[in-house]
Protein backbone atom coordinates (compact mmCIF):
# COMPACT_ATOMS: atom_id res chain seq x y z
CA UNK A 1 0.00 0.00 0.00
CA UNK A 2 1.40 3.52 -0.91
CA UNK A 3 1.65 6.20 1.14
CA UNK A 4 -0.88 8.92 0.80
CA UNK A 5 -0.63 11.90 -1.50
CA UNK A 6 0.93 15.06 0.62
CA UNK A 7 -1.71 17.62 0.36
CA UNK A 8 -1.29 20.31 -2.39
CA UNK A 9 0.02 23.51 -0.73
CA UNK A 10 -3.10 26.33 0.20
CA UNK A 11 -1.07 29.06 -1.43
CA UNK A 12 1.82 30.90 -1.26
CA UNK A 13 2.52 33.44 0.92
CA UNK A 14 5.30 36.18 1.78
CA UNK A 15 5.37 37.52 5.52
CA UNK A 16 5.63 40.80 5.76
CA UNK A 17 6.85 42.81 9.06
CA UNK A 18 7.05 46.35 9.79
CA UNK A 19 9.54 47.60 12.27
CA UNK A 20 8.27 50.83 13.58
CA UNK A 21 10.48 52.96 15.81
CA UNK A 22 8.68 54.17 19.00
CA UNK A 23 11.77 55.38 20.67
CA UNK A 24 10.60 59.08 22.26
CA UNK A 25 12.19 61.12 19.23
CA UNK A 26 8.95 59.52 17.05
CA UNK A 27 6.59 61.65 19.61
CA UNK A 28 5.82 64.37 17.27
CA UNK A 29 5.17 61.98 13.64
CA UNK A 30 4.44 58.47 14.55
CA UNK A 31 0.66 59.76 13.77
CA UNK A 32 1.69 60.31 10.59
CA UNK A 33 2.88 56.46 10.38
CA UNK A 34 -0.36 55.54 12.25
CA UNK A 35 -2.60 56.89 9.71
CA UNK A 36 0.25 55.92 6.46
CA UNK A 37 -0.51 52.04 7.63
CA UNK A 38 -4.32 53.38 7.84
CA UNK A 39 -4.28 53.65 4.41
CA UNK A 40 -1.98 50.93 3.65
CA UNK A 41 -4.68 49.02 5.08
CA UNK A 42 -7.11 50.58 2.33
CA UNK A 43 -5.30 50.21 -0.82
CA UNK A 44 -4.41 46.46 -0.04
CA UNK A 45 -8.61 46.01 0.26
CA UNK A 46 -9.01 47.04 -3.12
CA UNK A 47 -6.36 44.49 -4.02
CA UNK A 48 -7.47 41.12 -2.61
CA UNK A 49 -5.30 39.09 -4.94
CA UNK A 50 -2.38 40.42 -4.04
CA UNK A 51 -3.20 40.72 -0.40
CA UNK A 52 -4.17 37.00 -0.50
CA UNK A 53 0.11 36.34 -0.74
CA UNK A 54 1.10 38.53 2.20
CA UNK A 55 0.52 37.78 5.67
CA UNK A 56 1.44 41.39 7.42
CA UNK A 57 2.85 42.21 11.14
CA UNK A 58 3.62 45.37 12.51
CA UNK A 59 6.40 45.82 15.61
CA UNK A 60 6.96 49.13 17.44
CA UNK A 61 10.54 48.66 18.93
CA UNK A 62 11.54 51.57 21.51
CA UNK A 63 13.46 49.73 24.76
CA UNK A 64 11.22 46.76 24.27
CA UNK A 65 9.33 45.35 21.48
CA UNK A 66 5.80 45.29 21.21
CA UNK A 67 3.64 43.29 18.76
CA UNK A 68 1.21 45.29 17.43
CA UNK A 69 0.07 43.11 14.27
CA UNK A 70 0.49 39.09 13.96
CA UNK A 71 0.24 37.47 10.89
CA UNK A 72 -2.67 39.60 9.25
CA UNK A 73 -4.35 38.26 6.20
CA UNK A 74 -5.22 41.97 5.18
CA UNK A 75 -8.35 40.94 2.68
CA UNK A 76 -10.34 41.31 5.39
CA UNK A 77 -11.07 44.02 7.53
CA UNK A 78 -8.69 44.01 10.81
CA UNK A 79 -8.03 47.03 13.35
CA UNK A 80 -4.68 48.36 12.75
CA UNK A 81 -2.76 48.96 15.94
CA UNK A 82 -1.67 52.39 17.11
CA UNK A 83 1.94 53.29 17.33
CA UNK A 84 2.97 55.07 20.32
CA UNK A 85 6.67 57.06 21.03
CA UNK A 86 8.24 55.80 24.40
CA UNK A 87 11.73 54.88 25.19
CA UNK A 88 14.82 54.66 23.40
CA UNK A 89 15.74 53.43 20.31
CA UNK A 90 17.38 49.97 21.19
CA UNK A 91 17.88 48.28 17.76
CA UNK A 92 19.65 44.96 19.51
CA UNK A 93 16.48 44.06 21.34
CA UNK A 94 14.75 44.19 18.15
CA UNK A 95 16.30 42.37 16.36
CA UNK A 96 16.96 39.41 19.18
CA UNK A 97 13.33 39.63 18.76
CA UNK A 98 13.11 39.00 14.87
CA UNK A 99 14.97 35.78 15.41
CA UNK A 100 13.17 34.54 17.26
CA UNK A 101 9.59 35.16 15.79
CA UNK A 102 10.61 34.94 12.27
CA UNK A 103 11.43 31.25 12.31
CA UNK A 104 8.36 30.68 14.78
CA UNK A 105 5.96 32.54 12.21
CA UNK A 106 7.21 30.25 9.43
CA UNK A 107 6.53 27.08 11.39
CA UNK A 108 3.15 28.13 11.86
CA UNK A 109 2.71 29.19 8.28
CA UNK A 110 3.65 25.93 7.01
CA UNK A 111 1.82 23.36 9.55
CA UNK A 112 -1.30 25.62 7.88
CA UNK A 113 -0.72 24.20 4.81
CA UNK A 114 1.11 27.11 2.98
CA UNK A 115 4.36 27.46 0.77
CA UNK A 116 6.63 30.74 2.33
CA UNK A 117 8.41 32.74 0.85
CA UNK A 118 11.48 34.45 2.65
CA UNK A 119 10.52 36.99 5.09
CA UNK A 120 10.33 40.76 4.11
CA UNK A 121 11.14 43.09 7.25
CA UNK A 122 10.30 47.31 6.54
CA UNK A 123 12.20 49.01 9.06
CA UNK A 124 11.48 52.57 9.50
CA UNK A 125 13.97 54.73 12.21
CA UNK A 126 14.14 58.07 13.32
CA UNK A 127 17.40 57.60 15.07
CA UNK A 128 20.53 56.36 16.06
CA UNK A 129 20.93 53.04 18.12
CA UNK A 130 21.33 53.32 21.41
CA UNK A 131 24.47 50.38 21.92
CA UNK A 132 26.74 48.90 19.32
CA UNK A 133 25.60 45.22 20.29
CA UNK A 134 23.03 45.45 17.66
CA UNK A 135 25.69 44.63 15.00
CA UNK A 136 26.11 40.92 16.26
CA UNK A 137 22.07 40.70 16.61
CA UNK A 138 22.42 41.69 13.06
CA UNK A 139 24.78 39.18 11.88
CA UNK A 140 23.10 36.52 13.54
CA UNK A 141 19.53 37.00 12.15
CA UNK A 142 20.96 37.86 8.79
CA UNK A 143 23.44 35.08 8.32
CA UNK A 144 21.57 32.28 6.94
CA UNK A 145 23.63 29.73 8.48
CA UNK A 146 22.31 30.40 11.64
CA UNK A 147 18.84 31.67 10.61
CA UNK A 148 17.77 30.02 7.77
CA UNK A 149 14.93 31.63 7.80
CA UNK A 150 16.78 34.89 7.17
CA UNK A 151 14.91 37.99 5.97
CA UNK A 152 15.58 40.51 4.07
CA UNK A 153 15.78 43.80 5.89
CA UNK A 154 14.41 46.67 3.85
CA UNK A 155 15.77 50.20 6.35
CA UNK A 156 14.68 53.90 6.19
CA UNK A 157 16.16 56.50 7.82
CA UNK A 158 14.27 59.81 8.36
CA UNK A 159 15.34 62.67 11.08
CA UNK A 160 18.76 61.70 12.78
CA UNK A 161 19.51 58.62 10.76
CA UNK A 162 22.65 58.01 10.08
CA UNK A 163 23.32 57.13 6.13
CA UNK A 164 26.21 54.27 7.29
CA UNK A 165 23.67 53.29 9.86
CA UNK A 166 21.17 52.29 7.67
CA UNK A 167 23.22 50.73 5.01
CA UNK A 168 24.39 48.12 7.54
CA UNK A 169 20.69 47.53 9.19
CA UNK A 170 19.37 46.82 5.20
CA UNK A 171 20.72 43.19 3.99
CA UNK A 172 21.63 44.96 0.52
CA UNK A 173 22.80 48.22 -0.45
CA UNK A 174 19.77 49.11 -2.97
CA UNK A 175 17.10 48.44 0.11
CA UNK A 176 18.98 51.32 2.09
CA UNK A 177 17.28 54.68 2.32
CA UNK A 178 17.77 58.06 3.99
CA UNK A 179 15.21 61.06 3.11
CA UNK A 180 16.93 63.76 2.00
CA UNK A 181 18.28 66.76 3.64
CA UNK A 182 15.44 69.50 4.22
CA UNK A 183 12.33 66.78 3.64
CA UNK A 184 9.98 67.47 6.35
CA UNK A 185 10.06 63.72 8.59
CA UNK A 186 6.10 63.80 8.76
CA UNK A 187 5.72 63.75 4.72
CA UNK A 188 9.26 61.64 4.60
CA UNK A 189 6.83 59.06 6.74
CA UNK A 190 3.96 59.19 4.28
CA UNK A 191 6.03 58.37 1.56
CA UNK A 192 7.32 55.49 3.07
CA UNK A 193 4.04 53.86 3.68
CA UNK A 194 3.48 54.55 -0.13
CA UNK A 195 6.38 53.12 -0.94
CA UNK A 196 5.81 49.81 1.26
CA UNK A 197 2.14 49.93 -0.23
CA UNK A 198 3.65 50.03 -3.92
CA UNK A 199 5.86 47.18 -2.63
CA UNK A 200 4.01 44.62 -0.87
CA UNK A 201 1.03 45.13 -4.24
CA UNK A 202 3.83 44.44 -7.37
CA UNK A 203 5.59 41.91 -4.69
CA UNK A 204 2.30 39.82 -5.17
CA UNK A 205 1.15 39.90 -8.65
CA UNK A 206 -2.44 39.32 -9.69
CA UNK A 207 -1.86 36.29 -11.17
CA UNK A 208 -1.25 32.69 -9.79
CA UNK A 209 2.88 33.59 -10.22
CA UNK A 210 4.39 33.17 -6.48
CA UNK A 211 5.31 36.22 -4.82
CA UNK A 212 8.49 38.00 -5.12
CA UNK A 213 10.19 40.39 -3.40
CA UNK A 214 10.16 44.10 -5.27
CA UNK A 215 11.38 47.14 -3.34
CA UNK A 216 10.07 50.62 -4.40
CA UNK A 217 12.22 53.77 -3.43
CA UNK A 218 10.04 56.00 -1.68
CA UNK A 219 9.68 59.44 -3.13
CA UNK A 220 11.96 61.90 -1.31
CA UNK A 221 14.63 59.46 -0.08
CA UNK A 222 17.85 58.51 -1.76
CA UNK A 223 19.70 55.31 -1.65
CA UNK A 224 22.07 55.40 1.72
CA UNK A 225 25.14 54.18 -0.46
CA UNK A 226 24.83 57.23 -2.60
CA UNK A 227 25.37 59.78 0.52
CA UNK A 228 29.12 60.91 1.38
């Protein structure tokens, strides 16, 4: 007697996190990136096919990290979380925290019944990190050796961001932003969320094609590399 047929997969999917600094600095725009994943929200309604391949999270990190979104399946309607500024801006801790839920996430994903795609993490900062242990947190969730569930870490900088800083957060030089000198950190913030929008939509074409990563430069932001 044969074994039974392994069950066809339910779909393919690509998690999706944001990583939202909440450090105290944020106080006076993280409503701006409340109501930028408001209408993130919106525009992935209106897009059900692609919203069916992305299961989205959301993570404020300030001295701890707080889950604000698990796993969303964002065809359906869901109350996004509200950011809120506290604490410092403690990148170590939040990325400890990544390697740990990232591989946990994936587990769960799959005894569901789905195919996954490698992890997508959109980390927006308004600062520099409080400790230099965040470099070997870094290497540890980014070296697929030890995680192989590795993401890839797409990193904006707005405000006090350092250009170096967030070249060596991002896992390749073309997903490292800064805004530009002079752009006002509350529209710099909007444009993100467009850009992730713009991202997560072509990431997960309409048709039955698996989902692949594509990472669109938000408007008013220039690639970290390019800035001396």
């Amino acid at each position: 007697m044969t074994g039974a047929t392994p069950a066809a997969p339910r779909g393919n999917v690509l998690p999706v996190y944001v990583l939202a600094d909440e450090s105290h600095s944020m106080r006076h725009h993280i409503e701006a990136l409340n109501q930028g994943l408001a209408r993130l929200h919106e525009a992935l309604l209106g897009e059900p096919m692609a919203a069916a391949k992305v299961r989205f999270s959301i993570l404020g990190f300030a001295d701890t990290v707080t889950e604000r979104l698990h796993l969303a399946d964002l065809r359906r309607p869901v109350t996004l979380p509200t950011l809120t500024a506290r604490g410092r801006t403690d990148y170590a801790r939040a990325l400890a925290d990544l390697r740990l839920r990232i591989p946990a996430d994936i587990r769960a994903l799959k005894r569901a019944g789905y195919r996954v795609h490698r992890p997508a993490v959109f980390v927006l900062t308004d600062g520099q990190p409080s400790d230099a242990s965040w470099l070997a947190e870094h290497r540890a969730l980014t070296d697929h050796t030890i995680t192989p569930e590795a993401p890839n870490i797409i990193a904006c900088g707005v405000g006090a961001s350092r250009a170096e800083t967030i070249l060596a957060l991002a896992t390749r030089p073309e997903y490292a932003f800064v805004a530009l000198a002079g752009v006002d950190i509350g529209g710099a913030i909007a444009q993100f969320c467009t850009a992730l929008t713009h991202s997560i939509i072509r990431s997960a074409p309409r048709s039955t094609a698996p989902p692949r990563l594509v990472v669109q430069q938000p408007a008013g932001f220039s690639m970290a590399i390019d800035v001396v």
